[in-house]
N, C-alpha and C. Protein backbone atom coordinates (compact mmCIF):
# COMPACT_ATOMS: atom_id res chain seq x y z
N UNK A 1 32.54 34.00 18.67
CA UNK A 1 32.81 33.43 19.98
C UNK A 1 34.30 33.13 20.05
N UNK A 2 34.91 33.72 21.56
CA UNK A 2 36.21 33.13 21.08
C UNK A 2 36.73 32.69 22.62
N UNK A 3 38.07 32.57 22.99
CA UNK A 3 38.16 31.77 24.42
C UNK A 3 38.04 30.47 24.23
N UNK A 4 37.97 29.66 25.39
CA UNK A 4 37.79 28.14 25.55
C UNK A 4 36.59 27.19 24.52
N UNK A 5 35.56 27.57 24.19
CA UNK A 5 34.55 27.95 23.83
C UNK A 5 34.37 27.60 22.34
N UNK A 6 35.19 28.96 22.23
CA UNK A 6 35.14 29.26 20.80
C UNK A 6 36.34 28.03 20.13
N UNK A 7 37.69 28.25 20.64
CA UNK A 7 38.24 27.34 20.44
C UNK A 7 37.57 25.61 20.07
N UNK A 8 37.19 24.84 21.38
CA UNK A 8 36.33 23.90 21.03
C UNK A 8 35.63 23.71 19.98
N UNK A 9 34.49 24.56 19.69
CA UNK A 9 33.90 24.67 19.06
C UNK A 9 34.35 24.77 17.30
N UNK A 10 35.59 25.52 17.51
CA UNK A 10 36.28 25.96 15.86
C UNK A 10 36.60 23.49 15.65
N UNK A 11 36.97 23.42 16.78
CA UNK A 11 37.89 21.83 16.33
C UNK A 11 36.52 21.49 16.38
N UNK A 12 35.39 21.74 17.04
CA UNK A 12 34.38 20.41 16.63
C UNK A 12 33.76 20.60 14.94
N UNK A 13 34.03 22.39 14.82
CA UNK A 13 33.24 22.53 13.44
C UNK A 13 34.19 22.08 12.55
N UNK A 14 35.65 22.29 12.77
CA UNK A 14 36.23 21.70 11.72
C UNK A 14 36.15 19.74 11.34
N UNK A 15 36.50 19.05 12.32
CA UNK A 15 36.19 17.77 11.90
C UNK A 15 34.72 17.37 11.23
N UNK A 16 33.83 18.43 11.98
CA UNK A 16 32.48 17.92 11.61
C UNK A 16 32.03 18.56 9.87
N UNK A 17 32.92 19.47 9.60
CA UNK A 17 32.67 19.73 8.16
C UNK A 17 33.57 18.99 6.91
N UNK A 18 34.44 17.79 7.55
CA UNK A 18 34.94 16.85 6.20
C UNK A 18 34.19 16.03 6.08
N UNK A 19 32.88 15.92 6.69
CA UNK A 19 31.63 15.02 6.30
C UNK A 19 32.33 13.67 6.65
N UNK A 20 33.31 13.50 7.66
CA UNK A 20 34.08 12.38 7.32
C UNK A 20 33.60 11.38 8.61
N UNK A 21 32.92 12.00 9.50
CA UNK A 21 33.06 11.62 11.11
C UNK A 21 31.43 11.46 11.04
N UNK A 22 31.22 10.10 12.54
CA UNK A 22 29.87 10.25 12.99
C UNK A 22 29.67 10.77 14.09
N UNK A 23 30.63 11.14 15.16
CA UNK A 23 30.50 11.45 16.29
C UNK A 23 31.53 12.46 16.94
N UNK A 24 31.66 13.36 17.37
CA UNK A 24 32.17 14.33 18.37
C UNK A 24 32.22 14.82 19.66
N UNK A 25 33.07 13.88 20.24
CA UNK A 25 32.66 14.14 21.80
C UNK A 25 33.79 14.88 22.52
N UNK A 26 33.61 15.37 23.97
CA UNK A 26 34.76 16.40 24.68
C UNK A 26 34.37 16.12 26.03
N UNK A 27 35.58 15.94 26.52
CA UNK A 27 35.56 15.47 27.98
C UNK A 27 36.34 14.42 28.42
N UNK A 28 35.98 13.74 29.14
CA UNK A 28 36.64 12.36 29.82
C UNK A 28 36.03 10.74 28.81
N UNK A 29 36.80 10.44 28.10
CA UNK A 29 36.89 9.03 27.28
C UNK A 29 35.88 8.49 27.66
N UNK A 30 36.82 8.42 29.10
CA UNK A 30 35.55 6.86 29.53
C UNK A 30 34.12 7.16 30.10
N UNK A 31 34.00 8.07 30.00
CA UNK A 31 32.41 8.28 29.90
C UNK A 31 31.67 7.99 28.31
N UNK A 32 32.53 7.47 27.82
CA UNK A 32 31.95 7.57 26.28
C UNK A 32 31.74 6.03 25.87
N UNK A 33 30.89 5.27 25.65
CA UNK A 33 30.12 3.83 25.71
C UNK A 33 31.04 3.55 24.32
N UNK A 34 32.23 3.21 24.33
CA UNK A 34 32.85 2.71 22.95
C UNK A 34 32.28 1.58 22.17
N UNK A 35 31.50 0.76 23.00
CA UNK A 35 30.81 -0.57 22.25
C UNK A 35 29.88 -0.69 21.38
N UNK A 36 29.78 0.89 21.57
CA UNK A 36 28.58 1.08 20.43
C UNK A 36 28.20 1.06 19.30
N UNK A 37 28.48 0.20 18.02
CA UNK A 37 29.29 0.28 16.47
C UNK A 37 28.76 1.55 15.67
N UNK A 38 27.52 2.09 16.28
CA UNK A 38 27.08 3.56 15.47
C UNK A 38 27.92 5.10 15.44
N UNK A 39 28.67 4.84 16.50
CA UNK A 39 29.49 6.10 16.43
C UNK A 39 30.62 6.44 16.02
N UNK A 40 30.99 5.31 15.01
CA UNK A 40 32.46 5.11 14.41
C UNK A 40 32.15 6.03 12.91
N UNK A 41 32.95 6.41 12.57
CA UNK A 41 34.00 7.38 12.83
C UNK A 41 34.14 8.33 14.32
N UNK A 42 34.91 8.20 15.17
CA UNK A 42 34.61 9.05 16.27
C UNK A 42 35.85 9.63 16.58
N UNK A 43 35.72 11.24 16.90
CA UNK A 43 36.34 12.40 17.48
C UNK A 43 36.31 12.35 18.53
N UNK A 44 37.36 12.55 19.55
CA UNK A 44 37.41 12.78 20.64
C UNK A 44 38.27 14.01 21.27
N UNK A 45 38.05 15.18 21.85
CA UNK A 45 38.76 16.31 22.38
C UNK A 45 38.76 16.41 23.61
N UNK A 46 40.13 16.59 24.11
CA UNK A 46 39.86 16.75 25.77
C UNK A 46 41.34 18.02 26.03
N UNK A 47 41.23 18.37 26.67
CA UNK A 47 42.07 19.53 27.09
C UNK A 47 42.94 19.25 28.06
N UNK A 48 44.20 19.39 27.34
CA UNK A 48 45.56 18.56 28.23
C UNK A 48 46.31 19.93 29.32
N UNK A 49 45.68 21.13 29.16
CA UNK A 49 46.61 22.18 29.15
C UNK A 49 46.33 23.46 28.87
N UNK A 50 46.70 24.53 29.87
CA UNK A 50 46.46 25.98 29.40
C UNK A 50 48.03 26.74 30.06
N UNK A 51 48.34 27.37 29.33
CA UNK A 51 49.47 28.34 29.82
C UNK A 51 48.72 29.43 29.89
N UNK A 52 48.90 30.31 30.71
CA UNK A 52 48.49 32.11 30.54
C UNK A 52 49.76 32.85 31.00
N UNK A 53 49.76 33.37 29.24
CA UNK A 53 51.09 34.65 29.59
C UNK A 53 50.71 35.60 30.12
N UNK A 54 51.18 36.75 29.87
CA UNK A 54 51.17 37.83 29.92
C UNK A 54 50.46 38.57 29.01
N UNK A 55 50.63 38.05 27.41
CA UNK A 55 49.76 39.11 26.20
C UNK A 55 48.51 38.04 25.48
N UNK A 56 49.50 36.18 26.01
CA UNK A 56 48.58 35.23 25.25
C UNK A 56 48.17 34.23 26.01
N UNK A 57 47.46 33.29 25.60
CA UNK A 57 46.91 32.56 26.30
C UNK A 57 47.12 31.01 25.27
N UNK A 58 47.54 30.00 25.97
CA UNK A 58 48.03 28.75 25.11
C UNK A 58 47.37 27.56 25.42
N UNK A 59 46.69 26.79 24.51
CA UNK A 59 45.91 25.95 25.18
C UNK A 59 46.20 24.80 24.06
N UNK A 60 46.28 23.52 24.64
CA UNK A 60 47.02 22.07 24.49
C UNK A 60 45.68 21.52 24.30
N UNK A 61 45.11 20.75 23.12
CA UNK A 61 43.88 19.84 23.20
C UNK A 61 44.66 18.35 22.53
N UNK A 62 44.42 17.63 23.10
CA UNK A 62 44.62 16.07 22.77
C UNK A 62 43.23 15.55 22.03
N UNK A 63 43.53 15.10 20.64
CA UNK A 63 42.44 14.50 20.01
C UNK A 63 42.51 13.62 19.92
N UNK A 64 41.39 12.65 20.18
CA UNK A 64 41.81 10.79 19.53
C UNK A 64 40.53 10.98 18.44
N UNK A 65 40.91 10.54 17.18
CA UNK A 65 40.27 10.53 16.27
C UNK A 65 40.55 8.36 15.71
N UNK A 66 39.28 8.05 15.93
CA UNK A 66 39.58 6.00 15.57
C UNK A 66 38.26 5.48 15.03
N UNK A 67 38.57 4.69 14.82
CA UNK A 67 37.42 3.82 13.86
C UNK A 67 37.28 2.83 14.07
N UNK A 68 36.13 1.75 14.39
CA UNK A 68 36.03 0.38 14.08
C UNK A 68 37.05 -0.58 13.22
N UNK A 69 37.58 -1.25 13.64
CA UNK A 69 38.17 -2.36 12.59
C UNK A 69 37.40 -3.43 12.24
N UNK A 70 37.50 -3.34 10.78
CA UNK A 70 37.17 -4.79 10.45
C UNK A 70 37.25 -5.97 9.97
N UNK A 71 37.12 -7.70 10.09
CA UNK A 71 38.18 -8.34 9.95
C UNK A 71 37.27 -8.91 8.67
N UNK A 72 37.95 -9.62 7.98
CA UNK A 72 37.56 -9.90 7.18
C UNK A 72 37.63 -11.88 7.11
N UNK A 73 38.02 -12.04 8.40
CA UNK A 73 38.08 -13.31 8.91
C UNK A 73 39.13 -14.25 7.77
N UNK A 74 40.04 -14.27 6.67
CA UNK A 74 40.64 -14.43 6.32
C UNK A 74 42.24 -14.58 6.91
N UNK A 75 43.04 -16.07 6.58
CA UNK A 75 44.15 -15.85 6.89
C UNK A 75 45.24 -15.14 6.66
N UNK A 76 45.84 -14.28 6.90
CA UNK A 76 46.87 -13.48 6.45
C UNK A 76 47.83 -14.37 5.93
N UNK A 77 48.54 -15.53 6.25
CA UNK A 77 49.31 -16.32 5.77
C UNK A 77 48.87 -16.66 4.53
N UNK A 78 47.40 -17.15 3.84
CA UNK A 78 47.10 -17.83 2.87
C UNK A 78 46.73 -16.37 1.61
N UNK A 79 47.10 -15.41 2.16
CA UNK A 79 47.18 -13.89 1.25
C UNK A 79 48.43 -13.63 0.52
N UNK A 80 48.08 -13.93 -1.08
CA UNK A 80 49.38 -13.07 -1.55
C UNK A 80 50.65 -12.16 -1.28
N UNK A 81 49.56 -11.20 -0.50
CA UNK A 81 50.36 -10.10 0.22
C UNK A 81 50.18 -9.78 2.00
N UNK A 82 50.51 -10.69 2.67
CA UNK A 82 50.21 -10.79 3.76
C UNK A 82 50.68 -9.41 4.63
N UNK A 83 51.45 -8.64 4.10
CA UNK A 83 51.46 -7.10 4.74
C UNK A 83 50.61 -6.90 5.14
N UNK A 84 49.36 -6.89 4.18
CA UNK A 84 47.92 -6.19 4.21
C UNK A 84 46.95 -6.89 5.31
N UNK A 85 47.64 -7.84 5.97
CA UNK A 85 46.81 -8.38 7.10
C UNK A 85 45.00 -9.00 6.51
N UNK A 86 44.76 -9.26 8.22
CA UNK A 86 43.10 -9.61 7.52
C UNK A 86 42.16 -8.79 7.56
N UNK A 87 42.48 -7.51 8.00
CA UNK A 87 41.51 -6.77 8.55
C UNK A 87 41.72 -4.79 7.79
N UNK A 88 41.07 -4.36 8.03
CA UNK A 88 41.01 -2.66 7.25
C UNK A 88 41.88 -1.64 8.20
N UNK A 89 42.56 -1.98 9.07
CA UNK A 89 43.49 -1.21 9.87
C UNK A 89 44.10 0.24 9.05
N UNK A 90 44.98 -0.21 7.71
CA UNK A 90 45.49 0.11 6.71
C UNK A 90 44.77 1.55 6.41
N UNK A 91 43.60 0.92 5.87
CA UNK A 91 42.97 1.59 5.31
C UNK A 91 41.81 2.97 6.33
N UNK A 92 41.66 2.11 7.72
CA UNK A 92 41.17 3.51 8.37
C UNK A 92 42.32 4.33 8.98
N UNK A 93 43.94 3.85 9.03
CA UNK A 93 44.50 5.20 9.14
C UNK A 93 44.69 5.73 7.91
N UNK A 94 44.90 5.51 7.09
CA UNK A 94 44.79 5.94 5.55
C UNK A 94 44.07 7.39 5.45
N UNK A 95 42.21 6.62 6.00
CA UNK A 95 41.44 7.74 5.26
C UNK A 95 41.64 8.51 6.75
N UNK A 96 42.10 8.22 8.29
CA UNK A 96 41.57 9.02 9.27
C UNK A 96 43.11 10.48 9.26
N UNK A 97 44.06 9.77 8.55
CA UNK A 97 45.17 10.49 8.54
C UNK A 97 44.43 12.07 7.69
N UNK A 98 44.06 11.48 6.69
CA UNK A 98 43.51 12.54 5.66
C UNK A 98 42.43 13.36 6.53
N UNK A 99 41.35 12.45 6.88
CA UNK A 99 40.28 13.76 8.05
C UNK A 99 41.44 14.84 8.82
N UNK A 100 42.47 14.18 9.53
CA UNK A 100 42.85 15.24 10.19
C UNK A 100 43.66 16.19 9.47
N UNK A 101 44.05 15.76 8.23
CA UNK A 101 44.71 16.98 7.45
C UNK A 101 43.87 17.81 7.18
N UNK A 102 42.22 17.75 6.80
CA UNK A 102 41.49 18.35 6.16
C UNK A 102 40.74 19.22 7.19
N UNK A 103 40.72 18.69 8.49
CA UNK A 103 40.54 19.47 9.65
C UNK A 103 41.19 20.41 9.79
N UNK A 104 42.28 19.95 9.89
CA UNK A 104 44.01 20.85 10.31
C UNK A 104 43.89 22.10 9.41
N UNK A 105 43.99 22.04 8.06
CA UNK A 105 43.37 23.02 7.45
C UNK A 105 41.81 23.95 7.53
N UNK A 106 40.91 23.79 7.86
CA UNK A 106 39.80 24.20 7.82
C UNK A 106 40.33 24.84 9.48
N UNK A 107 41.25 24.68 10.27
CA UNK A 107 41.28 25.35 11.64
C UNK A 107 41.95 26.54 11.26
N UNK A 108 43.19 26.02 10.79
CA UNK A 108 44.42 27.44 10.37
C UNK A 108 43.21 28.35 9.84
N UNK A 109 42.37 28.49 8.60
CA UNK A 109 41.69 28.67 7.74
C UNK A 109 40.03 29.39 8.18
N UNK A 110 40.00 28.97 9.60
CA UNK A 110 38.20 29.03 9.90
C UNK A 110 38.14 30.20 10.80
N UNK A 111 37.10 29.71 11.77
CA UNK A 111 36.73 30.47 12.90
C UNK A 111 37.63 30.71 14.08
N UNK A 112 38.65 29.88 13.92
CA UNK A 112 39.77 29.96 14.74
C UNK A 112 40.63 31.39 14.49
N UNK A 113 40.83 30.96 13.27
CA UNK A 113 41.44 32.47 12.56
C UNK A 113 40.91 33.73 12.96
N UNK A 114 39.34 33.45 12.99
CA UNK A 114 38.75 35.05 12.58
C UNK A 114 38.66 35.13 14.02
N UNK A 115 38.66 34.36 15.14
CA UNK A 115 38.48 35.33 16.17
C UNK A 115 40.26 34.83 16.84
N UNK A 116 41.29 35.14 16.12
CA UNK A 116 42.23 35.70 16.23
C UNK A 116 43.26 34.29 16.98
N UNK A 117 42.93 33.44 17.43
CA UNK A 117 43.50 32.49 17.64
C UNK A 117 44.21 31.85 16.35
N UNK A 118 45.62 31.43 16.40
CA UNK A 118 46.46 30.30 15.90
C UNK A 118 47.02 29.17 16.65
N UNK A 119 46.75 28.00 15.52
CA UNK A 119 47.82 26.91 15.51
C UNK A 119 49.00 27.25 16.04
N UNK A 120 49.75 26.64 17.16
CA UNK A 120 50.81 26.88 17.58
C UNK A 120 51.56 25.65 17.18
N UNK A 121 52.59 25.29 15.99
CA UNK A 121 53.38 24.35 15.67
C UNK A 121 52.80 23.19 14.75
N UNK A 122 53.60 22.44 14.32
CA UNK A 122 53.21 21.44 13.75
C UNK A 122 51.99 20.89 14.68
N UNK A 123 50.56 20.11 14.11
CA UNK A 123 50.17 18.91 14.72
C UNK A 123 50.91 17.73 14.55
N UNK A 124 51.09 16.76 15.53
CA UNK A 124 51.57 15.71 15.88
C UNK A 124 51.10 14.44 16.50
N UNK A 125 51.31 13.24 15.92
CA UNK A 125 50.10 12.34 16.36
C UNK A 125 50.90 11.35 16.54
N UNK A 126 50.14 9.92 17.32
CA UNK A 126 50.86 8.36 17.20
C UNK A 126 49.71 7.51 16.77
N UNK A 127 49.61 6.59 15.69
CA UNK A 127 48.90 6.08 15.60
C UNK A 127 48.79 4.75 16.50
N UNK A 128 47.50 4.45 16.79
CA UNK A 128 46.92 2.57 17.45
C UNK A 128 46.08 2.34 16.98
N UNK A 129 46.43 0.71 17.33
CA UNK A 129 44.88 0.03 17.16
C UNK A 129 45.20 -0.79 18.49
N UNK A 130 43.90 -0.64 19.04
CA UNK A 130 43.72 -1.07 20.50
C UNK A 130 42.87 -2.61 20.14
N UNK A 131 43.09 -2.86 20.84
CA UNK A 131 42.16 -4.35 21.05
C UNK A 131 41.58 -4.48 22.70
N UNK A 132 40.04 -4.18 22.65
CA UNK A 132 39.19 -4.23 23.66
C UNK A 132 37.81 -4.84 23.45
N UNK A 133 36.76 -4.76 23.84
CA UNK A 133 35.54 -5.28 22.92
C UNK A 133 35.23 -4.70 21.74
N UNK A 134 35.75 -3.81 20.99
CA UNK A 134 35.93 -3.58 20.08
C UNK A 134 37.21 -3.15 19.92
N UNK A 135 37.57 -3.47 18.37
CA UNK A 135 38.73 -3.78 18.29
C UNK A 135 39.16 -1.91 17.12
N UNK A 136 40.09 -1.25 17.46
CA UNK A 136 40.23 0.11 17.40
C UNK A 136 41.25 0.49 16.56
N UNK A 137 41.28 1.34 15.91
CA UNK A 137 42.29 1.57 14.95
C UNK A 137 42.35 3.40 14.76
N UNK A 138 42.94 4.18 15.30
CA UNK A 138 43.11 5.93 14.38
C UNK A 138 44.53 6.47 15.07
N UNK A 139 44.26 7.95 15.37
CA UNK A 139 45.46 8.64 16.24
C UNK A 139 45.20 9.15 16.89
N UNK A 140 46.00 9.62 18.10
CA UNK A 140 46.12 10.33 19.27
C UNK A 140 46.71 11.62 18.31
N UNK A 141 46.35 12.93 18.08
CA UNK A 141 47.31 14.13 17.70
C UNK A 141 47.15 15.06 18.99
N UNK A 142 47.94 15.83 19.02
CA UNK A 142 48.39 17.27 19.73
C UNK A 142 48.20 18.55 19.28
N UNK A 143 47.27 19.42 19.74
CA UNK A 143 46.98 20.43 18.84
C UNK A 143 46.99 21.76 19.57
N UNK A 144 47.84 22.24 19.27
CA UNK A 144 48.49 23.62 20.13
C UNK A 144 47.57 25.43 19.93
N UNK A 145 47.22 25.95 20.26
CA UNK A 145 46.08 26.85 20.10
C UNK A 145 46.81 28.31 21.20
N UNK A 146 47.25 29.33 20.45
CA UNK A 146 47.46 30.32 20.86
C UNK A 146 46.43 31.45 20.59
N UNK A 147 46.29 32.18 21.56
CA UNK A 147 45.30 33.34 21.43
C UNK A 147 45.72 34.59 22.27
N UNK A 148 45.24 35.82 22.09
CA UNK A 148 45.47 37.04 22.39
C UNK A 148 44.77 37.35 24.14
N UNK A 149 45.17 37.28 25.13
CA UNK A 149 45.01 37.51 26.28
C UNK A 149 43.32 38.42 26.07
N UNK A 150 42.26 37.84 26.79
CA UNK A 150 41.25 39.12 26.80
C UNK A 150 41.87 40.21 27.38
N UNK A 151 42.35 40.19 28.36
CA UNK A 151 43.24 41.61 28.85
C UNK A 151 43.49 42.63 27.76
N UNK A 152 44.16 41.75 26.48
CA UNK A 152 44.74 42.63 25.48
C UNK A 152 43.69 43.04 24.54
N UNK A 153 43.06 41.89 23.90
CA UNK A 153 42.25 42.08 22.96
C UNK A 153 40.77 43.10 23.57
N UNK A 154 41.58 43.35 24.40
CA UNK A 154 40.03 44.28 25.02
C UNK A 154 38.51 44.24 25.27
N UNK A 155 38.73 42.89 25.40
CA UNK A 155 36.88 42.16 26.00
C UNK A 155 36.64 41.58 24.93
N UNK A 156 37.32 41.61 23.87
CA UNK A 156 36.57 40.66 22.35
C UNK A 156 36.24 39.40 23.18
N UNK A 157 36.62 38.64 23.89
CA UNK A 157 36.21 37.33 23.98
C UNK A 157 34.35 37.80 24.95
């Protein structure tokens, strides 16, 4: 499968094979019930963007990949090392930094590849932690996706 489609599909199979995530969703955020504490680890893909050249076709997906925080109700002041705050912030960009490396690879590497699409550039991200009824911690990355015009590739898609 390849096109819009296939694309999607290569980023949902890749996050969903570092065993790292509970949830994968695509579309509009706020249709997505964040209060829910079962769906943390959660993926999010939405499509910022398509260019169409002439031979290729370029398509922009914005991922938010975040996690539950949790506090550990402790004062940060009365902590040895009060860097480390009271809560696991630290530690879910830590491990969520690593999901998306291990993604990032399994895309260059997967089904993306074989039906002829590439990574266009570095991925690039900003990390947050939001504070709402639940309190949020991962990254926003940018993930650039070039592919061969069906025009060219001659109906493969």
């Amino acid at each position: 499968m390849s096109g819009y489609f296939g694309i999607t599909d290569a980023i949902r199979k890749a996050f969903n094979e570092t065993d790292r995530i509970n949830t994968i969703t695509h579309g509009n955020l706020d249709m997505i019930d964040l209060s829910r504490q079962n769906i943390y680890p959660l993926v999010h893909v939405v499509n910022q963007g398509v260019n169409f050249s002439d031979r290729t076709t370029n398509y922009t997906f914005g991922v938010t990949i975040m996690d539950l925080v949790d506090f550990d109700r402790s004062d940060p002041q009365d902590e040895t090392e009060p860097f480390y705050g009271d809560d696991n912030s630290q530690d879910i960009l830590h491990d969520l930094g690593i999901t998306i490396e291990l993604a990032i690879d399994r895309l260059k590497r997967g089904d993306l590849y074989d039906d002829l699409f590439r990574l266009t550039g570095d991925v690039g991200g900003v990390a947050f932690i939001n504070e709402g009824e639940n309190v949020l911690a991962g990254y926003n990355v940018t993930i650039s996706v070039t592919g061969i015009n069906a025009s060219i590739n001659d109906g493969l898609c």
